[in-house]
Protein backbone atom coordinates (compact mmCIF):
# COMPACT_ATOMS: atom_id res chain seq x y z
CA UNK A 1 13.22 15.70 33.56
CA UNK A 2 13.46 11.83 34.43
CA UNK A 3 13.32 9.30 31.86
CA UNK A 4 10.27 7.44 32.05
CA UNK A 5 12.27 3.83 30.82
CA UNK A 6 15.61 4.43 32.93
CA UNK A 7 14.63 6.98 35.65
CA UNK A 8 17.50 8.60 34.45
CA UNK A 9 18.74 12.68 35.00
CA UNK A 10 21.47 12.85 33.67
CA UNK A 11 23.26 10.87 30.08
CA UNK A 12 26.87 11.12 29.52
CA UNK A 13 27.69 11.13 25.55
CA UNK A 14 31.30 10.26 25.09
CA UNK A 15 31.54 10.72 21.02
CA UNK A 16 33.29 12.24 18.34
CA UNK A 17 32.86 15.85 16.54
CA UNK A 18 29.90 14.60 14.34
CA UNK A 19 27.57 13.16 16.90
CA UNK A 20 28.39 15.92 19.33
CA UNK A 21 27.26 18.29 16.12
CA UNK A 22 24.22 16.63 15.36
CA UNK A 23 23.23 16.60 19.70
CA UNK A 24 24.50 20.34 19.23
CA UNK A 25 22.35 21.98 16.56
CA UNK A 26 19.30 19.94 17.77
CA UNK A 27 19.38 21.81 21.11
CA UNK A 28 20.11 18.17 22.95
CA UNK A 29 23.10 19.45 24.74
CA UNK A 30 22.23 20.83 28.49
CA UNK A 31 25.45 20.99 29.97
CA UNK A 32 28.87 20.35 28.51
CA UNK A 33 32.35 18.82 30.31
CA UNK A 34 35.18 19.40 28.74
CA UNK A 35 38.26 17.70 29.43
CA UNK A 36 41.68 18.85 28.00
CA UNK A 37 44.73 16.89 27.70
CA UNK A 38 48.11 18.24 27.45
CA UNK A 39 48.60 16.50 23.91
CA UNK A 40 47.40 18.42 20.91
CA UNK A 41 46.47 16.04 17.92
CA UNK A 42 45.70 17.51 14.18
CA UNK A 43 45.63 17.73 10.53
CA UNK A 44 43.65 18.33 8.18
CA UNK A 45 41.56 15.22 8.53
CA UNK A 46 41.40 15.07 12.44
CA UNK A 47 37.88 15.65 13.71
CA UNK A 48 37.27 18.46 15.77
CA UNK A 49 34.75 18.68 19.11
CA UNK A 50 32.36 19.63 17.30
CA UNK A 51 32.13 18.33 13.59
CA UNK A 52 29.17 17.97 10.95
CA UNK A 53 27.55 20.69 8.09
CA UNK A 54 28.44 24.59 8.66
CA UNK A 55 26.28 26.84 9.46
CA UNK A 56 25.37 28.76 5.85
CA UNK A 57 22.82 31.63 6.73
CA UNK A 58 21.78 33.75 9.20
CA UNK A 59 18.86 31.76 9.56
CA UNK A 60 20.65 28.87 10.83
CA UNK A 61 22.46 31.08 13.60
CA UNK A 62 19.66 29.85 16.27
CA UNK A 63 21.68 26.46 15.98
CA UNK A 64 24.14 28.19 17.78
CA UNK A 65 24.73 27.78 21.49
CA UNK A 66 27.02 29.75 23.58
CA UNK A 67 28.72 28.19 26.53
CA UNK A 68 28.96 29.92 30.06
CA UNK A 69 32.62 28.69 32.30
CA UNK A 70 30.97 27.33 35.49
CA UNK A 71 34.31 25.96 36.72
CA UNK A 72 37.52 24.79 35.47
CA UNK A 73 39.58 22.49 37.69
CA UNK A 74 43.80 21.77 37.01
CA UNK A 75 45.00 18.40 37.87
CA UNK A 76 48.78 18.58 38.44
């Protein structure tokens, strides 16, 4: 669907683990690239891809979204 304003298709979203959680769980999210880099970064307060309030019931397991591999590409 084309944006009425922008004539736009497609919007890239380059964020962190909470705004990609909130796009997540309100079914915003259409198609996902994922780009890893052969550095791992963590601790206990390093935000993950997906950050923001667990899921707590059953109920809420609709938020959910599983991801299908369409491709994966290795840059050498």
């Amino acid at each position: 669907m084309k944006s009425s304003i922008y004539n736009a298709e497609r919007l890239t979203i380059q964020s962190g683990g909470n705004l990609n959680g909130l796009f997540l769980r309100n079914n915003l999210i259409d198609y996902v690239n994922i780009v890893i880099a052969p550095l791992l970064v963590g601790g206990k307060d390093v935000s993950t891809l997906i950050d923001g309030e667990s899921i707590s019931s059953s109920k809420e397991l609709n938020k959910l979204k599983a991801l299908e591999l369409i491709e994966c590409n290795q840059f050498l």
